[in-house]
Protein backbone atom coordinates (compact mmCIF):
# COMPACT_ATOMS: atom_id res chain seq x y z
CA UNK A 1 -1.63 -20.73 7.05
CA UNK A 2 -2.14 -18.57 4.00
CA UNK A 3 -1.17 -14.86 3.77
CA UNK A 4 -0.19 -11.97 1.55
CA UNK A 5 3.20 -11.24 1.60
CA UNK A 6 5.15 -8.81 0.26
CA UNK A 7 8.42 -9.38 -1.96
CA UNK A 8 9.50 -6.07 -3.63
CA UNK A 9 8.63 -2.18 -3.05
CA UNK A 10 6.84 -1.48 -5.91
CA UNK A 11 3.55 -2.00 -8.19
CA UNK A 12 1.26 -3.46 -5.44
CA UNK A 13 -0.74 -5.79 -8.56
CA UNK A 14 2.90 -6.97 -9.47
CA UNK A 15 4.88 -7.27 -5.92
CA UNK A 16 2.47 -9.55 -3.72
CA UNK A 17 2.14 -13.03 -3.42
CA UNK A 18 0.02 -15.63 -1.54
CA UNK A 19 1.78 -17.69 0.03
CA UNK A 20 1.55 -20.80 2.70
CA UNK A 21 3.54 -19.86 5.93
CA UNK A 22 3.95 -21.52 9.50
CA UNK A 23 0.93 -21.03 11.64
CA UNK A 24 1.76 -18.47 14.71
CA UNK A 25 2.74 -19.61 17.69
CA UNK A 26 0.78 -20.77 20.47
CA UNK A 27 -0.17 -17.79 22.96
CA UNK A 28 2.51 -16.70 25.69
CA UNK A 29 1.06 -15.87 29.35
CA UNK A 30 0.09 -12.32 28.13
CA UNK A 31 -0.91 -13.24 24.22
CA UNK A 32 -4.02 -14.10 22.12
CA UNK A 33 -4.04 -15.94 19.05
CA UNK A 34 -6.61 -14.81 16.68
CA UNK A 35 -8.09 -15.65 13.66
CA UNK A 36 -8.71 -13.31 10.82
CA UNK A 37 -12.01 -12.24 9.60
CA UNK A 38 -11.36 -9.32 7.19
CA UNK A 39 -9.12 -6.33 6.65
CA UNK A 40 -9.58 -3.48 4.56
CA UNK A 41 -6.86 -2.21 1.52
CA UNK A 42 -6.40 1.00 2.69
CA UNK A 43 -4.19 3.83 1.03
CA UNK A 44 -1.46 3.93 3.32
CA UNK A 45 -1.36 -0.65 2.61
CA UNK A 46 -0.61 0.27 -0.61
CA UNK A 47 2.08 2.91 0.19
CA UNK A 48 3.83 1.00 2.43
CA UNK A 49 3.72 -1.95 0.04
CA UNK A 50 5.78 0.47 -1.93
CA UNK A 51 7.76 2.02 0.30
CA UNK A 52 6.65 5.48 0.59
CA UNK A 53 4.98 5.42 3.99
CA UNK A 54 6.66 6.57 7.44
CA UNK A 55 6.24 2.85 8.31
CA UNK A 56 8.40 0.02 6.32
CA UNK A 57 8.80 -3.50 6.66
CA UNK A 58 11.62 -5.48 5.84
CA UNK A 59 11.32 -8.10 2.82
CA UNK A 60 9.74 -10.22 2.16
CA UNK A 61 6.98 -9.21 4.79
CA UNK A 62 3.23 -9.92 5.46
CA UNK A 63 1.69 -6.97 5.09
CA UNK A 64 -1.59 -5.07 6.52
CA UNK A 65 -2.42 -2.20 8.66
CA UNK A 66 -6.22 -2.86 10.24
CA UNK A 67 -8.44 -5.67 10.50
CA UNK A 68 -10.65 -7.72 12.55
CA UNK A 69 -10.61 -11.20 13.79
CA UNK A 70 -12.00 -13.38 16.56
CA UNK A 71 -9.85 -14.81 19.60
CA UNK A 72 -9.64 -18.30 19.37
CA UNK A 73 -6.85 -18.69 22.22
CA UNK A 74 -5.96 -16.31 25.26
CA UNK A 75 -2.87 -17.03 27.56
CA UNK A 76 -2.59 -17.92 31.46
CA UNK A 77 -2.30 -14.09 32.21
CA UNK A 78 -5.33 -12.90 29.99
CA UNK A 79 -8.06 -11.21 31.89
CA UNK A 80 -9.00 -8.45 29.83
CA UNK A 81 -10.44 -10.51 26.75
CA UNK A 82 -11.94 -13.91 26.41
CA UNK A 83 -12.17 -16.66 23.34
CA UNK A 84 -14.91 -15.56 20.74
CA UNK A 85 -14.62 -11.90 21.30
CA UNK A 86 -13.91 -9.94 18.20
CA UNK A 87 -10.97 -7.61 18.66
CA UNK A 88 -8.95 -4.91 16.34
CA UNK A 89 -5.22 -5.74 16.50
CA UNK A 90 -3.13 -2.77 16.74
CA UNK A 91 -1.83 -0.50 14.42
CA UNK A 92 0.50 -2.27 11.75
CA UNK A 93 0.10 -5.33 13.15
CA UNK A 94 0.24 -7.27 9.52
CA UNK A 95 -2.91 -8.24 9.48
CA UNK A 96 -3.77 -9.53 5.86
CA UNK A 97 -3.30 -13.27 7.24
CA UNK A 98 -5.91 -15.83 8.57
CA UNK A 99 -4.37 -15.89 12.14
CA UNK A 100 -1.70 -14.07 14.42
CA UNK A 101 -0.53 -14.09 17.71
CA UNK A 102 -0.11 -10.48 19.06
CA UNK A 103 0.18 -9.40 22.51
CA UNK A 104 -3.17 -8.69 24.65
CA UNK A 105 -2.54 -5.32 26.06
CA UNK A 106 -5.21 -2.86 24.82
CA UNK A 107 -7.37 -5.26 23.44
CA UNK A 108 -11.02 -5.45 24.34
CA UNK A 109 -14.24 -6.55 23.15
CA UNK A 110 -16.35 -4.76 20.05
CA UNK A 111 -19.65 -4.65 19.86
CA UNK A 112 -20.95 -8.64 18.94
CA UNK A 113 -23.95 -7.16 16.75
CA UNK A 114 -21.85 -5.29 14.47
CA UNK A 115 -21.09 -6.57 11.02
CA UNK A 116 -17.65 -7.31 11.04
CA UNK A 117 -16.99 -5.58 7.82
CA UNK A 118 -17.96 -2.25 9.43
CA UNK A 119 -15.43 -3.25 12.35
CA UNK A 120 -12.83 -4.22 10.10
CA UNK A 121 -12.44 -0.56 8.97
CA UNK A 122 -12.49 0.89 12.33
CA UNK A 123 -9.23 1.21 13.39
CA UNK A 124 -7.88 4.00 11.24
CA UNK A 125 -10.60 6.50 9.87
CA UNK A 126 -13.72 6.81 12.30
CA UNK A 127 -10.59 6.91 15.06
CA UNK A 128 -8.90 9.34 12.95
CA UNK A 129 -12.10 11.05 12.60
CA UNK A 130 -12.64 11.50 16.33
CA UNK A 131 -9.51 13.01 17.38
CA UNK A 132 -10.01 15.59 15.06
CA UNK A 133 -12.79 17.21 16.44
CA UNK A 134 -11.53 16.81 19.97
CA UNK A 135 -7.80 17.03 19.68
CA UNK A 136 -7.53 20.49 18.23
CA UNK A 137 -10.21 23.20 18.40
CA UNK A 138 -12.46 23.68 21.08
CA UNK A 139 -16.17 23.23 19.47
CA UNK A 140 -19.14 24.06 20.71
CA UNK A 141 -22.80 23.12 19.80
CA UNK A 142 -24.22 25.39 16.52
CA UNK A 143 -20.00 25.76 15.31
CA UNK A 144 -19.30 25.14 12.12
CA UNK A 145 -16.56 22.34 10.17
CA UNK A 146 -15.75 22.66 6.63
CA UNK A 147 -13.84 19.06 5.07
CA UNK A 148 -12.91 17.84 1.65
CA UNK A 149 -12.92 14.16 0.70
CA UNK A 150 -16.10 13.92 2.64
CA UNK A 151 -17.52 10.65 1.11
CA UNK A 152 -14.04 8.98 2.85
CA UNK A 153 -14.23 6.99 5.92
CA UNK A 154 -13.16 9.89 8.02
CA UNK A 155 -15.41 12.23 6.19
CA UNK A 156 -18.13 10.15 7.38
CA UNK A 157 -17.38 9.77 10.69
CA UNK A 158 -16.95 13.23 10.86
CA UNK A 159 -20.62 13.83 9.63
CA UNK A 160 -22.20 11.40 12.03
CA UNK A 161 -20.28 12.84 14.95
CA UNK A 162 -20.70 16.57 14.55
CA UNK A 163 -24.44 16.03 13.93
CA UNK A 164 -24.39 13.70 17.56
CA UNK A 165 -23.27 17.10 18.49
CA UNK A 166 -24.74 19.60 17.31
CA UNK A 167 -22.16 21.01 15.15
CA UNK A 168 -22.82 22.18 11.21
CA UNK A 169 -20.89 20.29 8.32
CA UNK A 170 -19.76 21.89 4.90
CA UNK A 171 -18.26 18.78 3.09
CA UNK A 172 -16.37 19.24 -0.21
CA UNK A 173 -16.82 16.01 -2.90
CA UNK A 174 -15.84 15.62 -6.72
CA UNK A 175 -18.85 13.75 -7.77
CA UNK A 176 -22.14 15.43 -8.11
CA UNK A 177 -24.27 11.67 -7.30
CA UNK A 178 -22.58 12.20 -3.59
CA UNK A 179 -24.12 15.30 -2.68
CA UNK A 180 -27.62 13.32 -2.02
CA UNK A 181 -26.14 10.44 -0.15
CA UNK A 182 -23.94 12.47 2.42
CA UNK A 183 -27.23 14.98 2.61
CA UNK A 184 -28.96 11.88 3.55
CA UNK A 185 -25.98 10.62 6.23
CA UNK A 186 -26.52 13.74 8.13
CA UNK A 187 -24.14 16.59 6.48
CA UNK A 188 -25.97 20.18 6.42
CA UNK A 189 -24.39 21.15 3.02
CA UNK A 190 -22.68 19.28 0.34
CA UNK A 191 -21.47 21.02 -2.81
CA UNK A 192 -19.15 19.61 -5.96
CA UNK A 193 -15.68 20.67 -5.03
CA UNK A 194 -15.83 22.75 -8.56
CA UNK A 195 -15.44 26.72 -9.15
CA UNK A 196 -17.88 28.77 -6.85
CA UNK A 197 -18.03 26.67 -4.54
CA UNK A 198 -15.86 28.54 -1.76
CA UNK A 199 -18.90 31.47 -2.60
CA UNK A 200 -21.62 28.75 -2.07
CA UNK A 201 -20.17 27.29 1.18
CA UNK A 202 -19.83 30.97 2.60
CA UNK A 203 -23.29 31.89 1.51
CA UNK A 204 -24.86 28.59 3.31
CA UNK A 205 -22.61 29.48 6.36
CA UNK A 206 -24.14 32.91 6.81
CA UNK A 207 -22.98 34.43 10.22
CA UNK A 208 -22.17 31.11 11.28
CA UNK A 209 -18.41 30.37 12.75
CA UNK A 210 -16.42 28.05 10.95
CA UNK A 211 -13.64 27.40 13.61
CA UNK A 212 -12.42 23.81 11.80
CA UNK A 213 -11.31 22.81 8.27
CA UNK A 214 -10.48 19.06 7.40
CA UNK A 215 -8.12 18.15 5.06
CA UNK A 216 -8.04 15.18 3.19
CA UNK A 217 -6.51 16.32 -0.22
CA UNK A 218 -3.98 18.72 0.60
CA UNK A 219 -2.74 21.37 -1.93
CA UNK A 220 -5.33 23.20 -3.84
CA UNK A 221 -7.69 21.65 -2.22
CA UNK A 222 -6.88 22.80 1.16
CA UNK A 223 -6.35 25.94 0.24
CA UNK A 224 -9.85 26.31 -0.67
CA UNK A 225 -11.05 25.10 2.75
CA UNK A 226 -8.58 27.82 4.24
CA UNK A 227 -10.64 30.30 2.33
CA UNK A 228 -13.79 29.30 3.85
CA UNK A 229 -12.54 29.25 7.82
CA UNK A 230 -13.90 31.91 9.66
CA UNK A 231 -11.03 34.25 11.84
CA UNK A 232 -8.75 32.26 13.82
CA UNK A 233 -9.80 29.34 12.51
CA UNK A 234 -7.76 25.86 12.11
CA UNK A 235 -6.95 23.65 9.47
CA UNK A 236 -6.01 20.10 10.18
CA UNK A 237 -4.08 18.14 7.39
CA UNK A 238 -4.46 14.11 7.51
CA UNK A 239 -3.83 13.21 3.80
CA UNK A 240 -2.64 14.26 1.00
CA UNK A 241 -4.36 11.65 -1.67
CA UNK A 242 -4.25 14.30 -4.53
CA UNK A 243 -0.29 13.83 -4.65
CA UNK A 244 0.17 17.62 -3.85
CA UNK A 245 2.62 17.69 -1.18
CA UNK A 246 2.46 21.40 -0.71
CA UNK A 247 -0.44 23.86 -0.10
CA UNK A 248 -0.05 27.47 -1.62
CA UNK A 249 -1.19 29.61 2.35
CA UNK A 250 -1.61 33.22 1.73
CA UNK A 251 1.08 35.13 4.43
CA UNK A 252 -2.19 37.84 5.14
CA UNK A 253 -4.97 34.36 5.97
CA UNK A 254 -1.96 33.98 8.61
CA UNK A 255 -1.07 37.70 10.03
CA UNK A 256 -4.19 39.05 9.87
CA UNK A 257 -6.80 36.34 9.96
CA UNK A 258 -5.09 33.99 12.26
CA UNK A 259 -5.36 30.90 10.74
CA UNK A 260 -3.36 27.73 12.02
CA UNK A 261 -2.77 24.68 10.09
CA UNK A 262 -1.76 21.71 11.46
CA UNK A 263 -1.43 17.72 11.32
CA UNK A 264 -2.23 14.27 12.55
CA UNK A 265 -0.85 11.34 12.18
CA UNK A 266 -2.67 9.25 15.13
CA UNK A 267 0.53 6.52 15.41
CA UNK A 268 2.11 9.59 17.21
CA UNK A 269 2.88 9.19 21.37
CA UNK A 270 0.58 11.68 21.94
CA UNK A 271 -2.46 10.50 20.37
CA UNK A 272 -2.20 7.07 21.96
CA UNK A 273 -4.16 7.54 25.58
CA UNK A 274 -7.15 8.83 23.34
CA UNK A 275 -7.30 5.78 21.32
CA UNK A 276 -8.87 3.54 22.84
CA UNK A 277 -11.75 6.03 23.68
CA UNK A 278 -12.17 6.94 20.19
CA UNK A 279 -12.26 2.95 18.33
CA UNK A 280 -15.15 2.91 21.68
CA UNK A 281 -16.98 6.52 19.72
CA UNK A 282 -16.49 4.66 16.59
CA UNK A 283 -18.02 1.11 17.60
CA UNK A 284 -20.92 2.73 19.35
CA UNK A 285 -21.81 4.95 16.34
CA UNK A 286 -21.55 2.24 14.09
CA UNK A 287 -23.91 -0.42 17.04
CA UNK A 288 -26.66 2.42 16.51
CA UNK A 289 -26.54 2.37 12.73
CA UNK A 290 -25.63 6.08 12.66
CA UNK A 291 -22.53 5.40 11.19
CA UNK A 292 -22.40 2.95 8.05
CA UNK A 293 -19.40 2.75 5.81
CA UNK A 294 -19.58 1.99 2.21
CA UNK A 295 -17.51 -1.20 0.91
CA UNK A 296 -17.34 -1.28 -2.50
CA UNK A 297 -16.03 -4.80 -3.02
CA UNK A 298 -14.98 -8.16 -0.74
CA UNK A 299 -12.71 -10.19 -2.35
CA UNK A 300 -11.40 -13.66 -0.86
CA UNK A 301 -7.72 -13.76 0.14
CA UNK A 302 -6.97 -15.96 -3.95
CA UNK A 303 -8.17 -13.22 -5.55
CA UNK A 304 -5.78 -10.62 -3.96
CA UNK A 305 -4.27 -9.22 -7.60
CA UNK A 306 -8.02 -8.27 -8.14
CA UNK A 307 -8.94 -6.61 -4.60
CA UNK A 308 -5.55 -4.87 -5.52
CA UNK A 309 -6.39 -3.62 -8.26
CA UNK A 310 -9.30 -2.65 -7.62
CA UNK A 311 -8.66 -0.56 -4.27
CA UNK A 312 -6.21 1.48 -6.57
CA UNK A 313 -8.86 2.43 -8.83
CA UNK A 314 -10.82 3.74 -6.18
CA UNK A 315 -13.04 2.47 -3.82
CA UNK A 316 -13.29 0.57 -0.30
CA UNK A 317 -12.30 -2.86 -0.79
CA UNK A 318 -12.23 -5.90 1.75
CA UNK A 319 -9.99 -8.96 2.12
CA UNK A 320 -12.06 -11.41 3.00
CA UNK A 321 -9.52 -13.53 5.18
CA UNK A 322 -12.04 -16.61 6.51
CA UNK A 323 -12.71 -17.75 3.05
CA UNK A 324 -12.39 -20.97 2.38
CA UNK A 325 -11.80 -20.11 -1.64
């Protein structure tokens, strides 16, 4: 069975290998074994691959943190899933392999008319994505969200949700040719993340209440979304992929404008009853082609070094893990 392994923390391009290992073991009484389809190189892959994630593996260790595959094998006990559905493993499951046996609790079926690259990215942003608009602030229909890095997989999500219900986006991006294509996905107003634009968002929010900011960049960044919430509203951090780990809050935004910030990480205790709800959101958004992620490249599992590569220089990139080549 082929998989991508890792050998060092370090330089993702340099650190990974391919390599043949045994094929998992047959399915206990309360196991699946399934086979791979595809699994997307996502940020936090890449930071785990060199150590600097809150989850670590030892070496040398397969590595991947969402995917899809079909079940080709259920166990005596299984009642819950059959052979031929297409699952999500769980969270960190190491997925960047053409099969695994994992255990069968929590699994259920996804949609079967889905593309299966759509599904493969489902387990961490559109999830991600729906906990934050009902985890933390209380929204009702007409309320307004501000977010940065809104062309991302949670940004998205977040579009196609709040306009399911009624809410009003402002979404942040650094490239002026995605202000058309998120206008076009359903977000009310998109502006270049570029001087003015806290005055721009403000003047397109009118009287309307901003009660939720979504952070994706952190630092600067965030700070500017802070400036757009309306009183008591709430910032929720989830990244920080500009490398700023800290973000400058004025002491008055907090004293006399009430703002909160807080986090997410969904791997957290408390997020876990809500998951399974929210991959259901995700899957049925995606089933009525109101939610459609962009995949910038699929690479077969040989040309790993490239997908690599690739994903680093931006972009969402696919392992394709069924290929033959």
């Amino acid at each position: 069975m082929r998989a991508i392994q890792n050998t060092a923390f370090g330089n993702p391009v340099e650190t990974l290998s391919l390599v043949d290992l045994l094929e998992p073991t047959a399915p206990g009484p309360d196991e699946v074994l399934i086979a791979m389809e595809y699994a997307p190189i996502n940020g936090n892959d890449l930071a785990v691959i060199a150590n600097r994630f809150v989850y670590s593996t030892a070496l040398p260790s397969v590595v991947g943190n969402e995917g899809v595959g079909r079940i080709l094998q259920v166990g005596s006990n299984v009642s819950n899933v059959k052979v031929g559905d297409r699952v999500l493993p769980p969270l960190y499951a190491l997925t960047w392999r053409e099969r695994l046996t994992i255990p069968a609790s929590g699994l259920f079926a996804l949609p079967a008319d889905v593309d299966p690259q759509q599904l493969a990215m489902l387990r961490i942003n559109p999830v991600t994505a729906v906990l934050l608009l009902g985890r933390f602030v209380d929204l009702k229909e007409g309320d307004w969200i501000v977010q940065n890095a809104a062309n991302s997989g949670i940004g998205r999500t977040v579009i196609a949700l709040a306009r399911k219900r009624g809410l009003r986006t402002v979404n942040f991006v650094r490239r002026p040719e995605l202000v058309k294509e998120l206008e076009e996905a359903g977000a009310d107003v998109v502006l270049v993340d570029e001087p003015g634009a806290v005055d721009k968002a403000r003047a397109a929010v009118g009287q309307g209440n901003v009660r939720l900011a979504i952070d994706g960049l952190s630092g600067s960044a965030a700070a500017r979304l802070i400036d757009v919430l309306s009183q008591n509203g709430t910032l929720v951090s989830y990244a920080f992929t500009s490398g700023e780990l800290v973000t400058p809050v004025k002491v008055l935004d907090l004293h006399l404008r009430g703002i909160v910030m807080r986090g997410i990480y969904i791997d957290l205790p408390e997020y876990q009853p809500y998951i399974a709800d929210a991959i259901e959101k995700s899957a049925e958004l995606m089933a009525r082609a109101e939610l459609d992620l962009p995949v910038a490249a699929v690479y077969p599992l040989a040309e790993y070094q490239k997908a690599v590569a690739h994903a680093i220089k931006g972009g969402k990139v696919l392992l394709d893990l069924c290929s033959s080549s």
